[in-house]
Protein backbone atom coordinates (compact mmCIF):
# COMPACT_ATOMS: atom_id res chain seq x y z
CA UNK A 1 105.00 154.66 60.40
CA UNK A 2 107.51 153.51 63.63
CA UNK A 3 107.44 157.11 64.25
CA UNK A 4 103.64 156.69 65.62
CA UNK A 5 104.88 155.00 68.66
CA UNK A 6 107.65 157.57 69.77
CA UNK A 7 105.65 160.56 70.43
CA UNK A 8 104.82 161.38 74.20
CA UNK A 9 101.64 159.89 75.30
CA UNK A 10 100.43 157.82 72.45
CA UNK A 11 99.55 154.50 74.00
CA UNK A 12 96.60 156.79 75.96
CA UNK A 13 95.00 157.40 72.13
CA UNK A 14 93.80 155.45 69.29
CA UNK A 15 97.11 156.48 66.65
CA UNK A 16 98.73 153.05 67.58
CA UNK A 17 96.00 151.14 66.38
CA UNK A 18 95.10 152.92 63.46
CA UNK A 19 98.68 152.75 62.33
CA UNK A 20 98.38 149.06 62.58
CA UNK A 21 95.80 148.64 60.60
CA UNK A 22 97.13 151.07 58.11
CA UNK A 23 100.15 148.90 57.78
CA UNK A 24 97.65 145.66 57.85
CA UNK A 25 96.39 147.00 54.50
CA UNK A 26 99.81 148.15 53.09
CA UNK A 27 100.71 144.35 53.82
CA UNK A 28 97.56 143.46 52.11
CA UNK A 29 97.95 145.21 49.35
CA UNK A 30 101.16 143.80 48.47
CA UNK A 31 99.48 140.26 48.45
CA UNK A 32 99.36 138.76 44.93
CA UNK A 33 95.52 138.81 43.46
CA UNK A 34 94.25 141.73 46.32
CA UNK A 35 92.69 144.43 44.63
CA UNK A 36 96.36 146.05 45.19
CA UNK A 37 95.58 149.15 43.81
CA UNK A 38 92.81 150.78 45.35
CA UNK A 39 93.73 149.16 48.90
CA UNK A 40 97.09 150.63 48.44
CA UNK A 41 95.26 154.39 47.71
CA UNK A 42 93.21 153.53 50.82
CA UNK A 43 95.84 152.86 53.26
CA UNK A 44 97.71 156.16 51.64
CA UNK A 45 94.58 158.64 52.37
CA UNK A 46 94.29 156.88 55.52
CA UNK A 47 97.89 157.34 56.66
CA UNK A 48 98.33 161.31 55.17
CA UNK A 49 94.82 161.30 57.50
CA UNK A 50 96.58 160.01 60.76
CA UNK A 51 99.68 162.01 60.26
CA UNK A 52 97.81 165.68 59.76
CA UNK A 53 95.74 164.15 63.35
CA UNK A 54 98.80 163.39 65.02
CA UNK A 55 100.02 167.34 63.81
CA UNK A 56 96.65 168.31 65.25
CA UNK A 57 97.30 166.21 68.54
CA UNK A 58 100.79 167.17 68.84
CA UNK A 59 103.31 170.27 67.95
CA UNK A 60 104.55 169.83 64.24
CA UNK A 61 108.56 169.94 65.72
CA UNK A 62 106.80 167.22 68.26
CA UNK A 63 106.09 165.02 65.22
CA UNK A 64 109.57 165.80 63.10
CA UNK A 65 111.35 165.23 66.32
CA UNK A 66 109.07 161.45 66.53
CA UNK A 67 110.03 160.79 62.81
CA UNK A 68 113.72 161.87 62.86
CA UNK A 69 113.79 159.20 65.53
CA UNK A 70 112.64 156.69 63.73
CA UNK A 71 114.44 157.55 60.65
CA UNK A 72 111.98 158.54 58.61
C-alpha cells in the first residue's frame, strides 16, 4: 500500500503506521509454519478497513490520484 504515503498530509495521522503493520502481517503471513491463513484474512479486513478511512479522510479522486502514483 506505497500509495498510503503519497496523499497530502499523511505523516500528521496514524495511516502510515497502520499500513506498516498491515504489511508486518502480510510479511508474516507468508512465513512458513504462521497460521498463514487467517493472518493473511486479518491483514486483508484490516487493509480494505484503512483504505475506506483514508476515502473518509480524503476525496475518493484524492486517493485514485495517491494510487495511480504509486502504480497501483
Amino acid at each position: 500500500m506505497p500509495w498510503i504515503g503519497a496523499l497530502a498530509g499523511v505523516a500528521a495521522t496514524d495511516f502510515l503506521a497502520r499500513r506498516d503493520r498491515i504489511e508486518a502481517m502480510t510479511r508474516l503471513a507468508r512465513t512458513p509454519g504462521a497460521a498463514s491463513a487467517a493472518l493473511l484474512a486479518e491483514a486483508y479486513v484490516a487493509a480494505c478497513m484503512l483504505e475506506g478511512d483514508a476515502k473518509a479522510h480524503w476525496s475518493i479522486d484524492e486517493v485514485e490520484q495517491a494510487r495511480k502514483a504509486c502504480g497501483s
